[in-house]
C-alpha atoms as a PDB file:
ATOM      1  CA  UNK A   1     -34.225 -31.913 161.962  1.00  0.00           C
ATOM      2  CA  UNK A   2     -37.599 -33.226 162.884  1.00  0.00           C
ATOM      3  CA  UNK A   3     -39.749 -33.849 159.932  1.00  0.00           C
ATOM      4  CA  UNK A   4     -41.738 -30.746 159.712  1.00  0.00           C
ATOM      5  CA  UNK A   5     -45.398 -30.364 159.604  1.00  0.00           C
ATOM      6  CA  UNK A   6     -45.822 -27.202 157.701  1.00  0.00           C
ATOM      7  CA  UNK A   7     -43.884 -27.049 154.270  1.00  0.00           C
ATOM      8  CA  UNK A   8     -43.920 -24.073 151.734  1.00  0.00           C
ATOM      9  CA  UNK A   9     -43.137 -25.809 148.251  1.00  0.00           C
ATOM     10  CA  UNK A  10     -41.506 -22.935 145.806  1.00  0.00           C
ATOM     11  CA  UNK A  11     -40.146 -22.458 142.507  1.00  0.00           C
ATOM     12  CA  UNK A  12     -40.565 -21.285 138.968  1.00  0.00           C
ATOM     13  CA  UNK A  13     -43.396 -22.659 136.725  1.00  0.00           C
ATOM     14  CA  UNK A  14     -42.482 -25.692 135.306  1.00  0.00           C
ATOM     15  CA  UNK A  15     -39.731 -26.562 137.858  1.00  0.00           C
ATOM     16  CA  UNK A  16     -41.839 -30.028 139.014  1.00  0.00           C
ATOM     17  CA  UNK A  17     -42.813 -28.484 142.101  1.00  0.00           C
ATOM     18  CA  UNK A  18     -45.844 -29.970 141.487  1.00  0.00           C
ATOM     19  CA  UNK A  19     -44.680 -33.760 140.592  1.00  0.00           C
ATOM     20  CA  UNK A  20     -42.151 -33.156 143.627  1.00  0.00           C
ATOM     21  CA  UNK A  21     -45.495 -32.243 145.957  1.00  0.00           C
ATOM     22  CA  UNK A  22     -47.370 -35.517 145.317  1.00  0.00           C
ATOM     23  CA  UNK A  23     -43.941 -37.579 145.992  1.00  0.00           C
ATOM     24  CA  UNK A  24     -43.758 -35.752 149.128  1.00  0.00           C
ATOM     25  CA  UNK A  25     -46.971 -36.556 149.887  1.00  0.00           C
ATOM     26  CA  UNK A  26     -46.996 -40.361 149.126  1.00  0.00           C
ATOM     27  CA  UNK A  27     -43.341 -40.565 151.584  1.00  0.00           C
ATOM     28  CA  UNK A  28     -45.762 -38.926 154.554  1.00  0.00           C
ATOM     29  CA  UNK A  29     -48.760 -41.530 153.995  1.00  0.00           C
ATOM     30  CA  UNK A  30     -46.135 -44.379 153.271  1.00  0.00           C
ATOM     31  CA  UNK A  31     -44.505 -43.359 156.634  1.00  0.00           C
ATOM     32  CA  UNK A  32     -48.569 -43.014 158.222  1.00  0.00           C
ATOM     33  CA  UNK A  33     -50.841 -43.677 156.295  1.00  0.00           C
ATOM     34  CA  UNK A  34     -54.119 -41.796 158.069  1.00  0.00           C
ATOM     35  CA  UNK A  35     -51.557 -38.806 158.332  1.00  0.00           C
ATOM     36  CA  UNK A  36     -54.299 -35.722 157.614  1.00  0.00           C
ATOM     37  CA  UNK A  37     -52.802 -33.375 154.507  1.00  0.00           C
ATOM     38  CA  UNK A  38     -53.851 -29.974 153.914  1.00  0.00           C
ATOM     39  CA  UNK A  39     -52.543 -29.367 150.546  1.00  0.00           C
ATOM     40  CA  UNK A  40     -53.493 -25.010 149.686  1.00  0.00           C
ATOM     41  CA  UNK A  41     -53.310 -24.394 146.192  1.00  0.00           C
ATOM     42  CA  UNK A  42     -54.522 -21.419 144.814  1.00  0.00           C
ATOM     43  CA  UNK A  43     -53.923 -22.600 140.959  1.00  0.00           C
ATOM     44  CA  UNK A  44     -56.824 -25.590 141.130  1.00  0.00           C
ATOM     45  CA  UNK A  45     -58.702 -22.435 142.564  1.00  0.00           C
ATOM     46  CA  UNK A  46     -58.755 -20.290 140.390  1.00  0.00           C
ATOM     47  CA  UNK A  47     -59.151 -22.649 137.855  1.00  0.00           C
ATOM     48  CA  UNK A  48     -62.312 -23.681 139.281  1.00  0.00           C
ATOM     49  CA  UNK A  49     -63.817 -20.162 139.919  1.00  0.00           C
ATOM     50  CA  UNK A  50     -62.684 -19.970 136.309  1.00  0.00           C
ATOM     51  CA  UNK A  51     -64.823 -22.530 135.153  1.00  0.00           C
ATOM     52  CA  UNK A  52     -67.943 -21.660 137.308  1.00  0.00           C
ATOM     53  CA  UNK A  53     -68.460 -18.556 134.521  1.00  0.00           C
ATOM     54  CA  UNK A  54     -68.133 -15.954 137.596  1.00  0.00           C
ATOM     55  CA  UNK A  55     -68.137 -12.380 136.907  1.00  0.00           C
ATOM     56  CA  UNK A  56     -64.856 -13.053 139.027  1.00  0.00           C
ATOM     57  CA  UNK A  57     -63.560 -15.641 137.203  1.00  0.00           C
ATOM     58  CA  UNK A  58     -63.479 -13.764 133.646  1.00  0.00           C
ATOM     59  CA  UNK A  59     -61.261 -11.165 135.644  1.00  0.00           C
ATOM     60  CA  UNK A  60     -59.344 -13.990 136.918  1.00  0.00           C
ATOM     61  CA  UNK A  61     -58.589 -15.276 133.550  1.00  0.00           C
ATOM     62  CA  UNK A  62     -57.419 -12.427 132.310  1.00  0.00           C
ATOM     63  CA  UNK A  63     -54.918 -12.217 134.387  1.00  0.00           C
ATOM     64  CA  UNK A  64     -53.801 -15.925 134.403  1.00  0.00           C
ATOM     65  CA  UNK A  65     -53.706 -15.906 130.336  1.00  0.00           C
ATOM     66  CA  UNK A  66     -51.682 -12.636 130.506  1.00  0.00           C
ATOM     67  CA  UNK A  67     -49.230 -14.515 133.167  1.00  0.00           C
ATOM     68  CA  UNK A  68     -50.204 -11.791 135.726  1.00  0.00           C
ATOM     69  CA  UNK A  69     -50.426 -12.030 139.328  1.00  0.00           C
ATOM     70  CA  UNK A  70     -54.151 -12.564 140.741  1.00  0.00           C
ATOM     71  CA  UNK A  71     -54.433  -9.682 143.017  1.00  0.00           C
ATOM     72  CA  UNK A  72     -53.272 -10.336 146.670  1.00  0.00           C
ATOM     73  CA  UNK A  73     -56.619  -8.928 147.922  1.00  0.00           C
ATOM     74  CA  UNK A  74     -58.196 -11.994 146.534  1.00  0.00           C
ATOM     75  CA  UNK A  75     -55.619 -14.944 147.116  1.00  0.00           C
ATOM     76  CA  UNK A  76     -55.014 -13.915 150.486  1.00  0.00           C
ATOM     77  CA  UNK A  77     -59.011 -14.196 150.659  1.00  0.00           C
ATOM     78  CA  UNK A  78     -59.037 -17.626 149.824  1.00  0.00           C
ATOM     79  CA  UNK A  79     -56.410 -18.662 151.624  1.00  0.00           C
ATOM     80  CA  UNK A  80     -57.672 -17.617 154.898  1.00  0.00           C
ATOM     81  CA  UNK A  81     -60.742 -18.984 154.348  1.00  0.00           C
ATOM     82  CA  UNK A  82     -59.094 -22.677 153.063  1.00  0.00           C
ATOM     83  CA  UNK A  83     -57.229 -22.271 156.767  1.00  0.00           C
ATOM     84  CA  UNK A  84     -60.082 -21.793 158.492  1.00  0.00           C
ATOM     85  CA  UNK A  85     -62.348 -24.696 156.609  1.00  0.00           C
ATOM     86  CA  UNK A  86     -60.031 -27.127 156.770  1.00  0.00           C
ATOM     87  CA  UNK A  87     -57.068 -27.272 159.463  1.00  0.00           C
ATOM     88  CA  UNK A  88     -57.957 -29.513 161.882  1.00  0.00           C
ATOM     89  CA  UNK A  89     -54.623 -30.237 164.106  1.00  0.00           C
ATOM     90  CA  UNK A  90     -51.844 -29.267 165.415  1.00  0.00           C
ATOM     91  CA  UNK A  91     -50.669 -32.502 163.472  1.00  0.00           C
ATOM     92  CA  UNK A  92     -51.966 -32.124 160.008  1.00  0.00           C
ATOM     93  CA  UNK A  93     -49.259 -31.938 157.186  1.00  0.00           C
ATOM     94  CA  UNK A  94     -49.961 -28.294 155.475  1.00  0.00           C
ATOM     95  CA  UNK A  95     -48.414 -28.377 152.139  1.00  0.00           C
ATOM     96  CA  UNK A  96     -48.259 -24.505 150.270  1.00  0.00           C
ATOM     97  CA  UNK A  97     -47.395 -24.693 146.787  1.00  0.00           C
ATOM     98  CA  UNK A  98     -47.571 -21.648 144.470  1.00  0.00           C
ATOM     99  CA  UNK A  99     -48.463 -19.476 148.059  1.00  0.00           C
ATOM    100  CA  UNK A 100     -46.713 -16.944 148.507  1.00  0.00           C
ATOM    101  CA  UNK A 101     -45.995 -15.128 145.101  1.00  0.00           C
ATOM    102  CA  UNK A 102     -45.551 -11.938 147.126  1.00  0.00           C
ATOM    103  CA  UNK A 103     -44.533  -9.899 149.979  1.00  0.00           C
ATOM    104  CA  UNK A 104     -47.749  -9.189 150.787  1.00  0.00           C
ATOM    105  CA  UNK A 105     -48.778 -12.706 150.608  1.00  0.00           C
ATOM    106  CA  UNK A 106     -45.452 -13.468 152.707  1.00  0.00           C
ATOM    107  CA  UNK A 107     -46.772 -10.891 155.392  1.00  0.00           C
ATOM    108  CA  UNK A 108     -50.530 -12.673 155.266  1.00  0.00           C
ATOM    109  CA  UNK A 109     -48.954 -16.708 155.811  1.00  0.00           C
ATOM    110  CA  UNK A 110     -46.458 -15.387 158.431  1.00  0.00           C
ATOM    111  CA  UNK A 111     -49.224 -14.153 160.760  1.00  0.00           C
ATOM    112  CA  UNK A 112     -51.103 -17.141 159.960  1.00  0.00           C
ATOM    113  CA  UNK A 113     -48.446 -19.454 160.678  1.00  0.00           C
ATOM    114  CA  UNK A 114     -48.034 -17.846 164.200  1.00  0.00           C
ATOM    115  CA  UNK A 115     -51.967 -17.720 165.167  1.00  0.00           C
ATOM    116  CA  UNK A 116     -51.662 -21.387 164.580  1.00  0.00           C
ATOM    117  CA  UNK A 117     -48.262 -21.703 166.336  1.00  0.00           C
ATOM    118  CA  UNK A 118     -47.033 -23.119 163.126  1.00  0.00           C
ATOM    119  CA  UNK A 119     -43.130 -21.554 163.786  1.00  0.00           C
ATOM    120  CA  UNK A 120     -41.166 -24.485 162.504  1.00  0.00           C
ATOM    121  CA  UNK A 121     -42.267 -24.080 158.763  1.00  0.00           C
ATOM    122  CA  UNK A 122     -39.621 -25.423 155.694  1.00  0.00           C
ATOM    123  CA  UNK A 123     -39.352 -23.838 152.493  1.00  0.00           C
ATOM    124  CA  UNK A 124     -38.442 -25.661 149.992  1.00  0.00           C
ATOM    125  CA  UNK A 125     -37.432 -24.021 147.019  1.00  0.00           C
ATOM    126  CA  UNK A 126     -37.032 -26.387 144.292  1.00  0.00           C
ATOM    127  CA  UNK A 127     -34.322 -24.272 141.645  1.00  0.00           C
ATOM    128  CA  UNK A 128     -34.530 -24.627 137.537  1.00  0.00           C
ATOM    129  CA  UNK A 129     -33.082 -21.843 135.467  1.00  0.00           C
ATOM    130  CA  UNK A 130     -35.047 -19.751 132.959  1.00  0.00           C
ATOM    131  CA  UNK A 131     -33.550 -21.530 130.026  1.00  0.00           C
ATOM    132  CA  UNK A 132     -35.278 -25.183 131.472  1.00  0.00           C
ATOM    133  CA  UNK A 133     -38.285 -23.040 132.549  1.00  0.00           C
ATOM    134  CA  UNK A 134     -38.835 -21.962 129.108  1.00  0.00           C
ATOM    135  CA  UNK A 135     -37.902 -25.219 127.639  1.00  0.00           C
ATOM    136  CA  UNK A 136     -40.544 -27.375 129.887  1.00  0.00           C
ATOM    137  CA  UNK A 137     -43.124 -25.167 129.307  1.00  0.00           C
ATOM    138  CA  UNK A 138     -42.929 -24.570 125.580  1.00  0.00           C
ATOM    139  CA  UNK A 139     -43.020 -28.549 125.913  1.00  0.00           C
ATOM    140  CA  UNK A 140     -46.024 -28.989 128.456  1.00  0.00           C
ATOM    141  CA  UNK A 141     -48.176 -27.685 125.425  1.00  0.00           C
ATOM    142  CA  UNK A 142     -50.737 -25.766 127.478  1.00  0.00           C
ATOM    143  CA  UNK A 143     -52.425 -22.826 125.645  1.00  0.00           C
ATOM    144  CA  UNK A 144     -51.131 -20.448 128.445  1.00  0.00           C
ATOM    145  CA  UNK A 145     -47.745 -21.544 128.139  1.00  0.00           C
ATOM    146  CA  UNK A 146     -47.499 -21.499 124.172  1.00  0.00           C
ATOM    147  CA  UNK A 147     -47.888 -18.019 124.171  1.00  0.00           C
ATOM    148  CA  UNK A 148     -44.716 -16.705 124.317  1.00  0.00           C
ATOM    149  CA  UNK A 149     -45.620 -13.281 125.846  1.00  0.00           C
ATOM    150  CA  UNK A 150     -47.826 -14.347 128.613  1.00  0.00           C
ATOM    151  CA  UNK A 151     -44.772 -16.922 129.199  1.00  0.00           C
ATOM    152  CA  UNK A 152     -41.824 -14.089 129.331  1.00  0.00           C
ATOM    153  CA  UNK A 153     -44.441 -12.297 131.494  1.00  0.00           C
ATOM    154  CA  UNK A 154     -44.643 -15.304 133.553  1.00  0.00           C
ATOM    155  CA  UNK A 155     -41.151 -15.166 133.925  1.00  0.00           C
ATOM    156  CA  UNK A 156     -40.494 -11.397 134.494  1.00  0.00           C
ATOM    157  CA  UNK A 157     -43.232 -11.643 137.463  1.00  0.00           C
ATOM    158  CA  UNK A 158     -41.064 -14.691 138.932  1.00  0.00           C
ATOM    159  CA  UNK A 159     -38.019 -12.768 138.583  1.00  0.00           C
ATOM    160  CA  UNK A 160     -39.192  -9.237 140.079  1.00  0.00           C
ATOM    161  CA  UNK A 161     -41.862 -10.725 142.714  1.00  0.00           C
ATOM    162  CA  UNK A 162     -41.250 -14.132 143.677  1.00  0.00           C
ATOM    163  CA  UNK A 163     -37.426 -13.640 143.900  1.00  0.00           C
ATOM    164  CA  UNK A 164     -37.692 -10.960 146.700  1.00  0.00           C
ATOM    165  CA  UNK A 165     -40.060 -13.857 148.939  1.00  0.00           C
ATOM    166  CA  UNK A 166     -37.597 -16.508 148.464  1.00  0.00           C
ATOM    167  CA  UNK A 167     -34.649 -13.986 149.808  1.00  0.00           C
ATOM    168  CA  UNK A 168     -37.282 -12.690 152.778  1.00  0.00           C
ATOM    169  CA  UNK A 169     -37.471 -16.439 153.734  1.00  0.00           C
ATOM    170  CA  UNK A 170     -33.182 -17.232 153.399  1.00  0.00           C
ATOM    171  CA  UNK A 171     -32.984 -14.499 155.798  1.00  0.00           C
ATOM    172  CA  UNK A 172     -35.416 -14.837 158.102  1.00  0.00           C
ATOM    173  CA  UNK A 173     -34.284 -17.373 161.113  1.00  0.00           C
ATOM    174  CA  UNK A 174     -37.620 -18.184 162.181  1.00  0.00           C
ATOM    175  CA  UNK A 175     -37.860 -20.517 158.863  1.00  0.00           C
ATOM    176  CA  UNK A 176     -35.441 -23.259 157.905  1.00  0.00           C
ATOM    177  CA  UNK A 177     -34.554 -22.850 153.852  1.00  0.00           C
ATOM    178  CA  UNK A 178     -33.542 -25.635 151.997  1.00  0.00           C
ATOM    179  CA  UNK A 179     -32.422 -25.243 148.239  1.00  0.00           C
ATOM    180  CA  UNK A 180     -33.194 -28.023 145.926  1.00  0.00           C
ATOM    181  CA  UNK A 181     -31.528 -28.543 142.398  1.00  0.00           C
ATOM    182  CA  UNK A 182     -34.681 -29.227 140.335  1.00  0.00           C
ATOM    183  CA  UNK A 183     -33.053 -30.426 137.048  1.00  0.00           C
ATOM    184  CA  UNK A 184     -31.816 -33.978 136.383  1.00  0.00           C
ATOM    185  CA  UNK A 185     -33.721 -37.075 137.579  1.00  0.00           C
ATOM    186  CA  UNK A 186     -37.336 -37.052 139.150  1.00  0.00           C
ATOM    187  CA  UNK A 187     -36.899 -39.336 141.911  1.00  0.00           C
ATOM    188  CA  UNK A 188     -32.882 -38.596 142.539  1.00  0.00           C
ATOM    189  CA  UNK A 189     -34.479 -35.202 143.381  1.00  0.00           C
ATOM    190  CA  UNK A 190     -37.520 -36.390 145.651  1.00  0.00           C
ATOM    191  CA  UNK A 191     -34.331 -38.166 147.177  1.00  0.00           C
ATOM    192  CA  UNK A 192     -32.258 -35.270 147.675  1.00  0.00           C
ATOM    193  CA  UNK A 193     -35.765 -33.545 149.216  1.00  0.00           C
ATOM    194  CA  UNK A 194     -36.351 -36.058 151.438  1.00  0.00           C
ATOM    195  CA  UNK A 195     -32.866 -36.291 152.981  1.00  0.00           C
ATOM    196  CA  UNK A 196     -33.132 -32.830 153.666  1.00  0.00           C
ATOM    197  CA  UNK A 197     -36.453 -33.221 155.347  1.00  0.00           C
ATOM    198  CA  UNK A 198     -35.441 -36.250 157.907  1.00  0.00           C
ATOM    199  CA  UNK A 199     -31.749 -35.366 158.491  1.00  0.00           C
END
């Protein structure tokens, strides 16, 4: 497989998505380093508009603390408009990590992925059970993860939302699916990633 240029990064919260995301992007820039990343995260986001003491952002917070979904209407909003601001080539990396968390959102990146003739997209769906899920996260510490409701809501959401994108993208042939353990070792799974990626 040719190393793609378009990767969807998925999993649970606290799988190391996340830590896996900045290894991947460190083996692109080690391999060229002026290669152009468009990294889309709608967490740093929200957690921005958040801070900014928007009308918007109080509703935003509500949801996030309550381990709701953000309404599509809006994260399909500023996704279009991140697209739009800052893809610049044909040969920029795009990185999408915590986008899609829906069906609708699936719908809104597929017929953005074609406008831009971005076909060839990976997902990557890096795979930790609940039990390590609830485990990390009780560890991380963070206020919204302490609170063990908003945390089994996190995880029902996953479960009855997220579940039915990752099976959308398995079957659809237009997308090449790769399925990554993501407990044990840090950089045995960046490994494991990477050999997928370059095989």
């Amino acid at each position: 497989m040719q190393t793609p240029k378009t990767l969807i990064i998925m999993g649970r919260s606290g799988s190391g998505k996340g830590t896996q995301i900045n290894l991947i992007k460190n083996y692109y820039l080690s391999q060229n380093n002026e290669q152009d990343i468009f990294h889309f995260e709608p967490g740093n986001i929200f957690r921005k508009i958040v801070g900014s003491g928007h009308f918007t952002g109080d509703k935003i917070k509500e949801a996030t603390d309550a381990g709701k979904l953000v309404p599509d209407f809006i994260t399909n909003g500023l996704f279009t408009s991140d697209m739009v601001h800052n893809l610049n080539s044909d040969e920029q990396l795009l990185i999408f990590d915590g986008y899609p968390r829906s069906i609708d959102q699936v719908k809104m990146l597929d017929r953005v992925l074609k406008y831009f003739n971005r076909d060839s997209a990976v997902i990557i769906h890096v795979e930790v059970s609940e039990e390590e899920v609830r485990n990390r996260l009780t560890a991380r510490g963070r206020t919204d993860d302490a609170d063990m409701r908003a945390l089994n809501t996190r995880i029902d959401f996953y479960n009855e939302s997220v579940l039915p994108t990752i099976d959308f993208y398995k079957e659809h042939p237009e997308y090449t699916f790769i399925n990554i353990n993501g407990e044990g070792d840090v950089d045995d799974i960046h490994d494991n990633i990477i050999e997928a990626l370059t095989k």
